[in-house]
PDB file of N, CA and C in Angstrom:
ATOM      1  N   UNK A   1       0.848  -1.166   0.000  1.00  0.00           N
ATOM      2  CA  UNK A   1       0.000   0.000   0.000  1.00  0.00           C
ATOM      3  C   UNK A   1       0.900   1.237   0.000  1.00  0.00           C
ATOM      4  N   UNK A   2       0.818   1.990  -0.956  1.00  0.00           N
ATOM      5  CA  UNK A   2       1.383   3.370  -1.233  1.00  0.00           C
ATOM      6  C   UNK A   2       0.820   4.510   0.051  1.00  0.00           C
ATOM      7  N   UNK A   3       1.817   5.733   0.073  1.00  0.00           N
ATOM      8  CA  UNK A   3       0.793   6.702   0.406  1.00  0.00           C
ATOM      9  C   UNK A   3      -0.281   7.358  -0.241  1.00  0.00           C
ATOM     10  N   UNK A   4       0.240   7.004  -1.684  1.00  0.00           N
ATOM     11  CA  UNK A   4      -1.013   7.746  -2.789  1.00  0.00           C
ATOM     12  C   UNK A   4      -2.476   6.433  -2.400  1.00  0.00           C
ATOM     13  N   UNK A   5      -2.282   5.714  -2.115  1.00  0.00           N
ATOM     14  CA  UNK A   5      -3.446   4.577  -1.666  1.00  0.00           C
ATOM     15  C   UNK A   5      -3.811   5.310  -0.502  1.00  0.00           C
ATOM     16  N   UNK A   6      -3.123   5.283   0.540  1.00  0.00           N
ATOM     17  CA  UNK A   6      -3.705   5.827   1.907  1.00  0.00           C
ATOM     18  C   UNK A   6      -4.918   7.302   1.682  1.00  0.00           C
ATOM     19  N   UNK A   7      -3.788   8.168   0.843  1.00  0.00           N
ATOM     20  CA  UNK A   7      -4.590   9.464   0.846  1.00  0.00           C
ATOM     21  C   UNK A   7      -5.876   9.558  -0.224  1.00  0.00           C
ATOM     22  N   UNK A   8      -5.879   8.386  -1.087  1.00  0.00           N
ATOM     23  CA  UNK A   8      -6.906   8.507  -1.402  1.00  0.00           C
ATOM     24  C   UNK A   8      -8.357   7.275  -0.624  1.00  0.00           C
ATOM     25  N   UNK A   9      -7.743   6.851   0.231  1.00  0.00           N
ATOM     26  CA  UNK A   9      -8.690   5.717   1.126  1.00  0.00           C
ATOM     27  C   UNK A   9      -9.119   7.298   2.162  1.00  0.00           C
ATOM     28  N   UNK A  10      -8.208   7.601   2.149  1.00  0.00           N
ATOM     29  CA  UNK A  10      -9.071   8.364   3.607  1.00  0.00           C
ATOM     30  C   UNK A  10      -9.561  10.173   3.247  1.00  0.00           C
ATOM     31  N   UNK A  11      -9.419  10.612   1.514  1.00  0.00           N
ATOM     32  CA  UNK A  11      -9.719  11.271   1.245  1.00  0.00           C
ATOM     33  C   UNK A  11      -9.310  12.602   1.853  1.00  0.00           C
ATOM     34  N   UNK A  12      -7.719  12.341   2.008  1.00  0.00           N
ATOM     35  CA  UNK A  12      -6.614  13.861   2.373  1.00  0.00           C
ATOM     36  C   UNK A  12      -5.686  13.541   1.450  1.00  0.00           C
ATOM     37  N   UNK A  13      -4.699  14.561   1.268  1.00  0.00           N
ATOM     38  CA  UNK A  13      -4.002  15.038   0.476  1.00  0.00           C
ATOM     39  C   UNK A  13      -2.579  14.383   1.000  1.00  0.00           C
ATOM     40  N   UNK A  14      -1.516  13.433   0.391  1.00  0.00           N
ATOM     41  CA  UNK A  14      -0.356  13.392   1.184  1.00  0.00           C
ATOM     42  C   UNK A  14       0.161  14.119   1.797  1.00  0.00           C
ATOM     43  N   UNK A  15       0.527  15.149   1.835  1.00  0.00           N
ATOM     44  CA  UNK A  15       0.899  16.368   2.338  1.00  0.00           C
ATOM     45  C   UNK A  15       0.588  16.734   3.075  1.00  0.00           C
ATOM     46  N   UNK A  16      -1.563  16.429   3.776  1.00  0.00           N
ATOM     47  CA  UNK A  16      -1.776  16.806   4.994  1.00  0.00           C
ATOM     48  C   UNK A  16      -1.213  15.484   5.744  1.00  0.00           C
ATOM     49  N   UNK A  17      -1.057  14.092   5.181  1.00  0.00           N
ATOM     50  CA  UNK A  17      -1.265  12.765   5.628  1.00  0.00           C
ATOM     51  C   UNK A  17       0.227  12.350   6.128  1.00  0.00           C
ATOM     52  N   UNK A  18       0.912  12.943   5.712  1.00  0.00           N
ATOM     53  CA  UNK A  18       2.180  12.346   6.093  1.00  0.00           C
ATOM     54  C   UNK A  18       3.290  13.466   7.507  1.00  0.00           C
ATOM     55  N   UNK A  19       2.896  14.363   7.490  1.00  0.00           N
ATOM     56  CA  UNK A  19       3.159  15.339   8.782  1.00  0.00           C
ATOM     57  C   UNK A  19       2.249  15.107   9.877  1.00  0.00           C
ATOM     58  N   UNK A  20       0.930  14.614   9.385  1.00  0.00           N
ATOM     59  CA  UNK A  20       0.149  14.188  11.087  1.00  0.00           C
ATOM     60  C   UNK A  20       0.304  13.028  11.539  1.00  0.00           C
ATOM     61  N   UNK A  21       0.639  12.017  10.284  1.00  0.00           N
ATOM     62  CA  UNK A  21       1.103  10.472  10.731  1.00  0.00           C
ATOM     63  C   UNK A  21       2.528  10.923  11.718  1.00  0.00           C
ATOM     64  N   UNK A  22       3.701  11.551  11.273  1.00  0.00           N
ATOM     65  CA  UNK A  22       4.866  11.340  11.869  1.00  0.00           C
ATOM     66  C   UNK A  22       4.515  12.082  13.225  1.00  0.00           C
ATOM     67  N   UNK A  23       3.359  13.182  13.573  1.00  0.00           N
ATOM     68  CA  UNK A  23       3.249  13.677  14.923  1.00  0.00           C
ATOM     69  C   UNK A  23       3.017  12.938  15.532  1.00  0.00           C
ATOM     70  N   UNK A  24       1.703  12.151  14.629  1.00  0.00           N
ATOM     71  CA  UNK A  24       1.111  11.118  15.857  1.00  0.00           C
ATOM     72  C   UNK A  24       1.841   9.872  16.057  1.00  0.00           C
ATOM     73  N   UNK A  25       2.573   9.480  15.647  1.00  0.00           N
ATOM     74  CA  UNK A  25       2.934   7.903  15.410  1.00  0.00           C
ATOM     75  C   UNK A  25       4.937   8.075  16.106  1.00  0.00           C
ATOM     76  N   UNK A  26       5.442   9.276  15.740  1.00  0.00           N
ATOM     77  CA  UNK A  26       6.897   9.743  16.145  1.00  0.00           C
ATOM     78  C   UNK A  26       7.688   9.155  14.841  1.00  0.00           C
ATOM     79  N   UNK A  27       7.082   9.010  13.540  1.00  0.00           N
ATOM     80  CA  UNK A  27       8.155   8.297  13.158  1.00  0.00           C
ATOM     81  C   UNK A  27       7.143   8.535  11.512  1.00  0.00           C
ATOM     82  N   UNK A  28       7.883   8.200  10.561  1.00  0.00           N
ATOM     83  CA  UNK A  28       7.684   8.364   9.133  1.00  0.00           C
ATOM     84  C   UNK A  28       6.287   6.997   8.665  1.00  0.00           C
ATOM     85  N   UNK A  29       5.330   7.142   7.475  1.00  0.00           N
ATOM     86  CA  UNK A  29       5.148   6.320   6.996  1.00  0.00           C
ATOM     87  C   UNK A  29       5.976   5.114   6.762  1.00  0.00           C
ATOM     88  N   UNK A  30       6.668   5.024   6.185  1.00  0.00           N
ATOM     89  CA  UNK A  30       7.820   4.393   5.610  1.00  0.00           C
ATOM     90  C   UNK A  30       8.628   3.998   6.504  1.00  0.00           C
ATOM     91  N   UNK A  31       9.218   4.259   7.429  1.00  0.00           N
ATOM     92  CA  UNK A  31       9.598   3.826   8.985  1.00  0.00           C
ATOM     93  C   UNK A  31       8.935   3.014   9.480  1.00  0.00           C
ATOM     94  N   UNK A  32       7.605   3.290   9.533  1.00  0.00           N
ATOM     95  CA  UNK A  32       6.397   2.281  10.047  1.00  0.00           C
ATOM     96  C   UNK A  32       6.328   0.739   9.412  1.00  0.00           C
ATOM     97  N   UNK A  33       6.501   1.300   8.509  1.00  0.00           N
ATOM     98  CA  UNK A  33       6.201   0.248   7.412  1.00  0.00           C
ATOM     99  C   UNK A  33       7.131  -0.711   7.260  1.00  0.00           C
ATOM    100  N   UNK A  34       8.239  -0.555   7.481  1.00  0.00           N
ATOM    101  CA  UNK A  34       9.374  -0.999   7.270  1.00  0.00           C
ATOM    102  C   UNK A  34       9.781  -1.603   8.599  1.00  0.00           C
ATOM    103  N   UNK A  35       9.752  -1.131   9.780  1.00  0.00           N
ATOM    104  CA  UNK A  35       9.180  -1.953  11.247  1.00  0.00           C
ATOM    105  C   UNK A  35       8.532  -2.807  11.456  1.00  0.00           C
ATOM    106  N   UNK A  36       7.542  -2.341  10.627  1.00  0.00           N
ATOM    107  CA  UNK A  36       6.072  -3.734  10.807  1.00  0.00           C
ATOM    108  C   UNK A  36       6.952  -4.775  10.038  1.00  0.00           C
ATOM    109  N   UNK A  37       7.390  -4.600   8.864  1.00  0.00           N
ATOM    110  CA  UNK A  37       7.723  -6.293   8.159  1.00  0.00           C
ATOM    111  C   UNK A  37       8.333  -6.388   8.719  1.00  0.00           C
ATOM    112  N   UNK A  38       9.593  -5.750   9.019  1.00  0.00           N
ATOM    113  CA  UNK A  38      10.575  -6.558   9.818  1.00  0.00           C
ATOM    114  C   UNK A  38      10.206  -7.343  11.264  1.00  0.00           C
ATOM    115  N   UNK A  39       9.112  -6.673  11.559  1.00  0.00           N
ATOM    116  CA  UNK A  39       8.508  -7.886  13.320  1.00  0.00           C
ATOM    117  C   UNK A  39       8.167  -8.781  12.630  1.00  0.00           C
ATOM    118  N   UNK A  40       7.110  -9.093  11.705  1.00  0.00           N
ATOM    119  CA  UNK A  40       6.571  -9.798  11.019  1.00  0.00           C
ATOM    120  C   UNK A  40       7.470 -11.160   9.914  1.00  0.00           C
ATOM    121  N   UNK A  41       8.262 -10.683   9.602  1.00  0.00           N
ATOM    122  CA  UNK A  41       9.089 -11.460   9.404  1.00  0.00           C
ATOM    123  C   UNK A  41       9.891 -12.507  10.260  1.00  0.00           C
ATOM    124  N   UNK A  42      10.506 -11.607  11.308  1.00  0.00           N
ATOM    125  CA  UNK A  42      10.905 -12.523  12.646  1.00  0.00           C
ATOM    126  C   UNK A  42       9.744 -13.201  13.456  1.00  0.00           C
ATOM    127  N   UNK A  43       8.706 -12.675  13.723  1.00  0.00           N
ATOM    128  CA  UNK A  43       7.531 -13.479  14.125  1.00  0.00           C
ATOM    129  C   UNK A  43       7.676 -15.025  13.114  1.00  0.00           C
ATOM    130  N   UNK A  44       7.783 -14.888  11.596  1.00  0.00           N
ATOM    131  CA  UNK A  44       7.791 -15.962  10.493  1.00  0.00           C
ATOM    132  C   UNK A  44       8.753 -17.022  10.614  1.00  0.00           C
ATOM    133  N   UNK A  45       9.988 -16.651  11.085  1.00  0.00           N
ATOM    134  CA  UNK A  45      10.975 -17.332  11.119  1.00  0.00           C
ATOM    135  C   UNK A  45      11.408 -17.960  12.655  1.00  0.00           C
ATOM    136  N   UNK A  46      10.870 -17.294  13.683  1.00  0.00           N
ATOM    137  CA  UNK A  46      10.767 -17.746  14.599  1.00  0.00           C
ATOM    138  C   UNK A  46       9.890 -19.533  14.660  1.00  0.00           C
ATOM    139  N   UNK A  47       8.339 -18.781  13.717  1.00  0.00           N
ATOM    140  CA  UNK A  47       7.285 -20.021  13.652  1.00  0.00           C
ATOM    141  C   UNK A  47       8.404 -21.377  13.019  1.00  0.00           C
ATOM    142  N   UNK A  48       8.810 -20.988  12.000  1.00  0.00           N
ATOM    143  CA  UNK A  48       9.927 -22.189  11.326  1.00  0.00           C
ATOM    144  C   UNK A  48      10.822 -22.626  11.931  1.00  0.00           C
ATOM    145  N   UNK A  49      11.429 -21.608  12.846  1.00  0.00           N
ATOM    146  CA  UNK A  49      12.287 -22.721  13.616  1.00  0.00           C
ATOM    147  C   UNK A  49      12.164 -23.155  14.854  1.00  0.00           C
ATOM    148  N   UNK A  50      10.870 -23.259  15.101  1.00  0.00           N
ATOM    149  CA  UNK A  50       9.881 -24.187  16.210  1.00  0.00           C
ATOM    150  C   UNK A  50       9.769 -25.018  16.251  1.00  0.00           C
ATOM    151  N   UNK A  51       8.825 -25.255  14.589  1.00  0.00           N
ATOM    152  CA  UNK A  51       8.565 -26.168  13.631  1.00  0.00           C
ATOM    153  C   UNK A  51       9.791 -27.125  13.281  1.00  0.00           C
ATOM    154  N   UNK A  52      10.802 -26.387  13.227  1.00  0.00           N
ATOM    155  CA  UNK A  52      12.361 -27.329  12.855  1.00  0.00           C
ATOM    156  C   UNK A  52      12.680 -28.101  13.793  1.00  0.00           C
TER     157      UNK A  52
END
């Protein structure tokens, strides 16, 4: 999911969408985003080597 997806799901402008995300959140779209897979990934590989 893009930010051009976000801002048009929630019907703002990137520009308003990406300065109130980093107030509220402390940290960039893209920061976020890039955090989440990476838990998500180790959550994945953790499951596999359980499984192993």
């Amino acid at each position: 999911m893009s930010i051009e997806d976000i801002s048009k799901h929630v019907q703002k402008h990137r520009n308003y969408i990406c300065p109130l995300f980093k107030k509220e959140m402390g940290m960039t779209i893209l920061q976020y985003t890039n955090q989440n897979i990476c838990y998500y990934l180790l959550i994945e590989v953790l499951k596999i080597s359980l499984i192993l």
